[in-house]
Protein backbone atom coordinates (compact mmCIF):
# COMPACT_ATOMS: atom_id res chain seq x y z
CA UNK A 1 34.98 131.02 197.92
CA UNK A 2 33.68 127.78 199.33
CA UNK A 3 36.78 124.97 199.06
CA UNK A 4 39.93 125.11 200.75
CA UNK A 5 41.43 124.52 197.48
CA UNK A 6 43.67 127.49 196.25
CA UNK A 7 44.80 125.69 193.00
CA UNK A 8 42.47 128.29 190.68
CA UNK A 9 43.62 131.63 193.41
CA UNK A 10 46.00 133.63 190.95
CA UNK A 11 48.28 136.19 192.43
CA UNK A 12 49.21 138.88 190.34
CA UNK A 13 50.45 142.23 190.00
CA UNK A 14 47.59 144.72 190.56
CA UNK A 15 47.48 147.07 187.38
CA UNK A 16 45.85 150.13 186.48
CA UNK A 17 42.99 148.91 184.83
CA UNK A 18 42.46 145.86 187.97
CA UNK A 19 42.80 149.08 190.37
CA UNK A 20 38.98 150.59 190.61
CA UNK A 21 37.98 146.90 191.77
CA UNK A 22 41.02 146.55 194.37
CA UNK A 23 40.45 149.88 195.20
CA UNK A 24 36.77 148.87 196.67
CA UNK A 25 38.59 145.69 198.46
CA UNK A 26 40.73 148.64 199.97
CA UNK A 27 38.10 150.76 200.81
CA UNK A 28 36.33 147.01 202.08
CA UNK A 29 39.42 146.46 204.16
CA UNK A 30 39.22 149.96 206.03
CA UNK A 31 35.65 149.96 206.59
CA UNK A 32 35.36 146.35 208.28
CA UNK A 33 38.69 146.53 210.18
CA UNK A 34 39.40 150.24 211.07
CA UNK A 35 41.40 148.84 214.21
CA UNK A 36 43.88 146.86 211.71
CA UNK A 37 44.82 149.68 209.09
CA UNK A 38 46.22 153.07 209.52
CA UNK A 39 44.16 154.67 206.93
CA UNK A 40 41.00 156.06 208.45
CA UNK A 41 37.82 154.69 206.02
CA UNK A 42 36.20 158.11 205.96
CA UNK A 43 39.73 159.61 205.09
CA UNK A 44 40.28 156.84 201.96
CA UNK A 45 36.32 157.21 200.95
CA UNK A 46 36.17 160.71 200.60
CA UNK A 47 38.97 160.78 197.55
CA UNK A 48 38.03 161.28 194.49
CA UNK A 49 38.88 158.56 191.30
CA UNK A 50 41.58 160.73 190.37
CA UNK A 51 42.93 160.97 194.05
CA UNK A 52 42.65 157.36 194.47
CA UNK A 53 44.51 156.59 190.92
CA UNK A 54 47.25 159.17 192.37
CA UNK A 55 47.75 156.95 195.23
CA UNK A 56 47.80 153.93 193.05
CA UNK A 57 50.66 155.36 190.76
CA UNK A 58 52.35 157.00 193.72
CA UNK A 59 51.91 153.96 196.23
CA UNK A 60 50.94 150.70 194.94
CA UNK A 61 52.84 150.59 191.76
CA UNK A 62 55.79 153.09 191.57
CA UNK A 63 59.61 152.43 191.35
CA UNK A 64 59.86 149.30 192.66
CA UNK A 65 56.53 149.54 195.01
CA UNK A 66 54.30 146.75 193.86
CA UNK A 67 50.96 145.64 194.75
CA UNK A 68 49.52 141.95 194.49
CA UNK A 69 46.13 140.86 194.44
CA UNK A 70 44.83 137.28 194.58
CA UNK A 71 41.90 136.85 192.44
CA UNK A 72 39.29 134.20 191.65
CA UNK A 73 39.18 132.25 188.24
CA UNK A 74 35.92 134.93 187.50
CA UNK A 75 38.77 138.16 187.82
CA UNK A 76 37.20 139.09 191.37
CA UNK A 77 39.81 140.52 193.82
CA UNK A 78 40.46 137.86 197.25
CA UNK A 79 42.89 139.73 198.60
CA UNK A 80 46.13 142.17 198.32
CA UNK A 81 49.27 143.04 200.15
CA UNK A 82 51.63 145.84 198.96
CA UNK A 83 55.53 146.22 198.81
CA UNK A 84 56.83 149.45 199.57
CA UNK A 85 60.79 150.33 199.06
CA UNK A 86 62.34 152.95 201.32
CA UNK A 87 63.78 155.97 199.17
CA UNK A 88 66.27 157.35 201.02
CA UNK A 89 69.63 155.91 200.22
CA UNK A 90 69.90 154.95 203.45
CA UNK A 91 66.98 152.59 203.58
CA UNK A 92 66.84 151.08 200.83
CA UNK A 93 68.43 148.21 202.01
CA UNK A 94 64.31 147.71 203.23
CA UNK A 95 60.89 146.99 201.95
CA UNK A 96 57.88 147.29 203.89
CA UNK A 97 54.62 144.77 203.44
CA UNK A 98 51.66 147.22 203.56
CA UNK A 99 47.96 146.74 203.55
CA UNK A 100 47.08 143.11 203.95
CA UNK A 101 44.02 141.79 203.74
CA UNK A 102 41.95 138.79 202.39
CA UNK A 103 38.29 138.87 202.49
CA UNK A 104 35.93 136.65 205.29
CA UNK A 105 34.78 134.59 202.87
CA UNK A 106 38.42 133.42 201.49
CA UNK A 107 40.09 133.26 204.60
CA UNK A 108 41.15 129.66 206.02
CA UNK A 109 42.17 129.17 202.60
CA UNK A 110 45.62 129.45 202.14
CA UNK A 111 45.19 132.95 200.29
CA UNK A 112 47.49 134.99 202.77
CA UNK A 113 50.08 132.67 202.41
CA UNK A 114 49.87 132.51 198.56
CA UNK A 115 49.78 136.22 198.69
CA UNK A 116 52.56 136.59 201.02
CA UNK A 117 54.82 134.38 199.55
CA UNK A 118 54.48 135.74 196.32
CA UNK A 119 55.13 139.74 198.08
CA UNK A 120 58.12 137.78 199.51
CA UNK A 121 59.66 136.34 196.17
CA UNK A 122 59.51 139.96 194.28
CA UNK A 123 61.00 141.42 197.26
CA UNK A 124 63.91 139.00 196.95
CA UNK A 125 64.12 139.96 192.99
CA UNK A 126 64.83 143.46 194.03
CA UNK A 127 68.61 144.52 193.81
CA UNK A 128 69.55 145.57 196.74
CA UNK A 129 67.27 144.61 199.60
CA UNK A 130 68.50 142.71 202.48
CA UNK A 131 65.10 143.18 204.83
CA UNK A 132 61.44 143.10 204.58
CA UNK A 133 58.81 144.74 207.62
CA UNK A 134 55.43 143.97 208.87
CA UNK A 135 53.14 146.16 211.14
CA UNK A 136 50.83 144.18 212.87
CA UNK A 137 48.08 145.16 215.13
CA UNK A 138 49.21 143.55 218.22
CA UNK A 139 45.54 142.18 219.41
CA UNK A 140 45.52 140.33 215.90
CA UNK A 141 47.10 136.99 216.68
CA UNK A 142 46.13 135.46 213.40
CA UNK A 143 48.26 137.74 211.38
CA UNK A 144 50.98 137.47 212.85
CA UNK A 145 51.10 133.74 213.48
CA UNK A 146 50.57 134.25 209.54
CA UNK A 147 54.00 136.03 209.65
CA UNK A 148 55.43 134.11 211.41
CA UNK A 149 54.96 130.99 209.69
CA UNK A 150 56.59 133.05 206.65
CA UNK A 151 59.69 133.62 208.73
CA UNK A 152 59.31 137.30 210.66
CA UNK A 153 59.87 137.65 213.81
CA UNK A 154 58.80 139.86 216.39
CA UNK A 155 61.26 142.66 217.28
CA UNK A 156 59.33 145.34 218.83
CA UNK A 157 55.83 146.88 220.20
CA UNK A 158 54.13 150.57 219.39
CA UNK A 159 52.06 151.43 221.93
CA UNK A 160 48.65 153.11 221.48
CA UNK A 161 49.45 153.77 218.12
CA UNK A 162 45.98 154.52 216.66
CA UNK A 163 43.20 155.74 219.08
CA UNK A 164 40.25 154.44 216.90
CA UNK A 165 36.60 156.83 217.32
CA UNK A 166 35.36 154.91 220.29
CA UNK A 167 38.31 155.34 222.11
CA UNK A 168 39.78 151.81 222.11
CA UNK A 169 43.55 151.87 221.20
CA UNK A 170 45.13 150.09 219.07
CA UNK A 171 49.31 149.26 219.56
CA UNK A 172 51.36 147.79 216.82
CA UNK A 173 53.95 145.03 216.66
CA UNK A 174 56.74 145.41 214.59
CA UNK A 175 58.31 142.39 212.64
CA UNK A 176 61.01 141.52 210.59
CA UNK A 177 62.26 139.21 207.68
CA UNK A 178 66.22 139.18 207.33
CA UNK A 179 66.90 137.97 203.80
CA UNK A 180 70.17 137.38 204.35
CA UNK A 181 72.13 136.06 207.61
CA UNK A 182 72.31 139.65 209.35
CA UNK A 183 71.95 138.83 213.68
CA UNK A 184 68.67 140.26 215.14
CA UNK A 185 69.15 141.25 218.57
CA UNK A 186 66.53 141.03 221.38
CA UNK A 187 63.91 139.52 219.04
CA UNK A 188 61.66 136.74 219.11
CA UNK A 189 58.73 134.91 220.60
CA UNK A 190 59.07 137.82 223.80
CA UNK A 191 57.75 141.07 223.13
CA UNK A 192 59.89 144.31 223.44
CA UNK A 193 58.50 147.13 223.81
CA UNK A 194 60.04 150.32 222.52
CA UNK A 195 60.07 153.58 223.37
């Protein structure tokens, strides 16, 4: 992708038969930018195509989980961000934005905000749900200044969360979107660490 133009970017709703080519974006994701995902790349690589199409119907499109990929006018996958609903009856109140990523060459774009927007809009379609959550690695400001500009704020800090194979460590920040008018105590631009 060479313009800035996102007019011909579609976002849709990854389905089975889009999955073995969002799949490799996945597997893309983990393998450029092991200190930004939870899912180790030799961990997600070594499934099988039936293993990986578990995950998919498990994960990424189950209940009201949904994944969203943007995608070129030629059907190539940009980018993807999933939405995960808590099951217990408890939670459900919450979804959680999983797995975000946009490749180099569309970034700068506008593609994470098409994608996120669009993540945000079925997540306000779904009965029930007053709250959405980000995890952000906390060393990667341009993600979360791309949350923020969505609405989430800051509300807390994981530290040393992943300890990646060269030793560097990775802590989170944790980050909120209140769909509704629900106070959110100690949050905001200063960071507060928990735990």
């Amino acid at each position: 992708m060479t313009t800035r133009d996102t007019s011909s970017v579609t976002i849709e709703r990854i389905t089975i038969d889009r999955f073995p080519a969002c799949w490799q974006l996945r597997l893309r994701a983990l393998r450029d930018h092991p200190d930004a995902f939870g899912q180790p790349f030799e961990e997600a690589r070594t499934l099988s195509p039936n293993e990986a199409e578990g995950q998919f119907l498990t994960r990424w499109d189950s209940g009201d989980n949904r994944t969203f990929g943007a995608f070129d006018p030629d059907g190539a996958p940009l980018g993807m961000i999933g939405v995960a609903r808590e099951t217990r009856r408890k939670q459900a109140h919450r979804v959680s934005f999983w797995g975000v990523y946009v490749i180099p060459e569309a970034r700068g774009c506008g593609v994470s905000g098409k994608l996120l927007d669009h993540a945000l809009d079925y997540a306000r379609g779904v009965s029930g749900v007053l709250q959405v959550h980000i995890i952000a690695a906390s060393h990667n400001q341009v993600a979360i200044r791309s949350y923020e500009r969505a609405g989430f704020i800051r509300c807390g800090r994981l530290p040393r969360v992943d300890i990646l194979p060269n030793g560097a460590t990775v802590d989170d920040d944790l980050m909120v979107l209140m769909l509704d008018d629900y106070p959110v105590a100690g949050c905001g631009d200063r960071d507060v660490p928990l735990g």
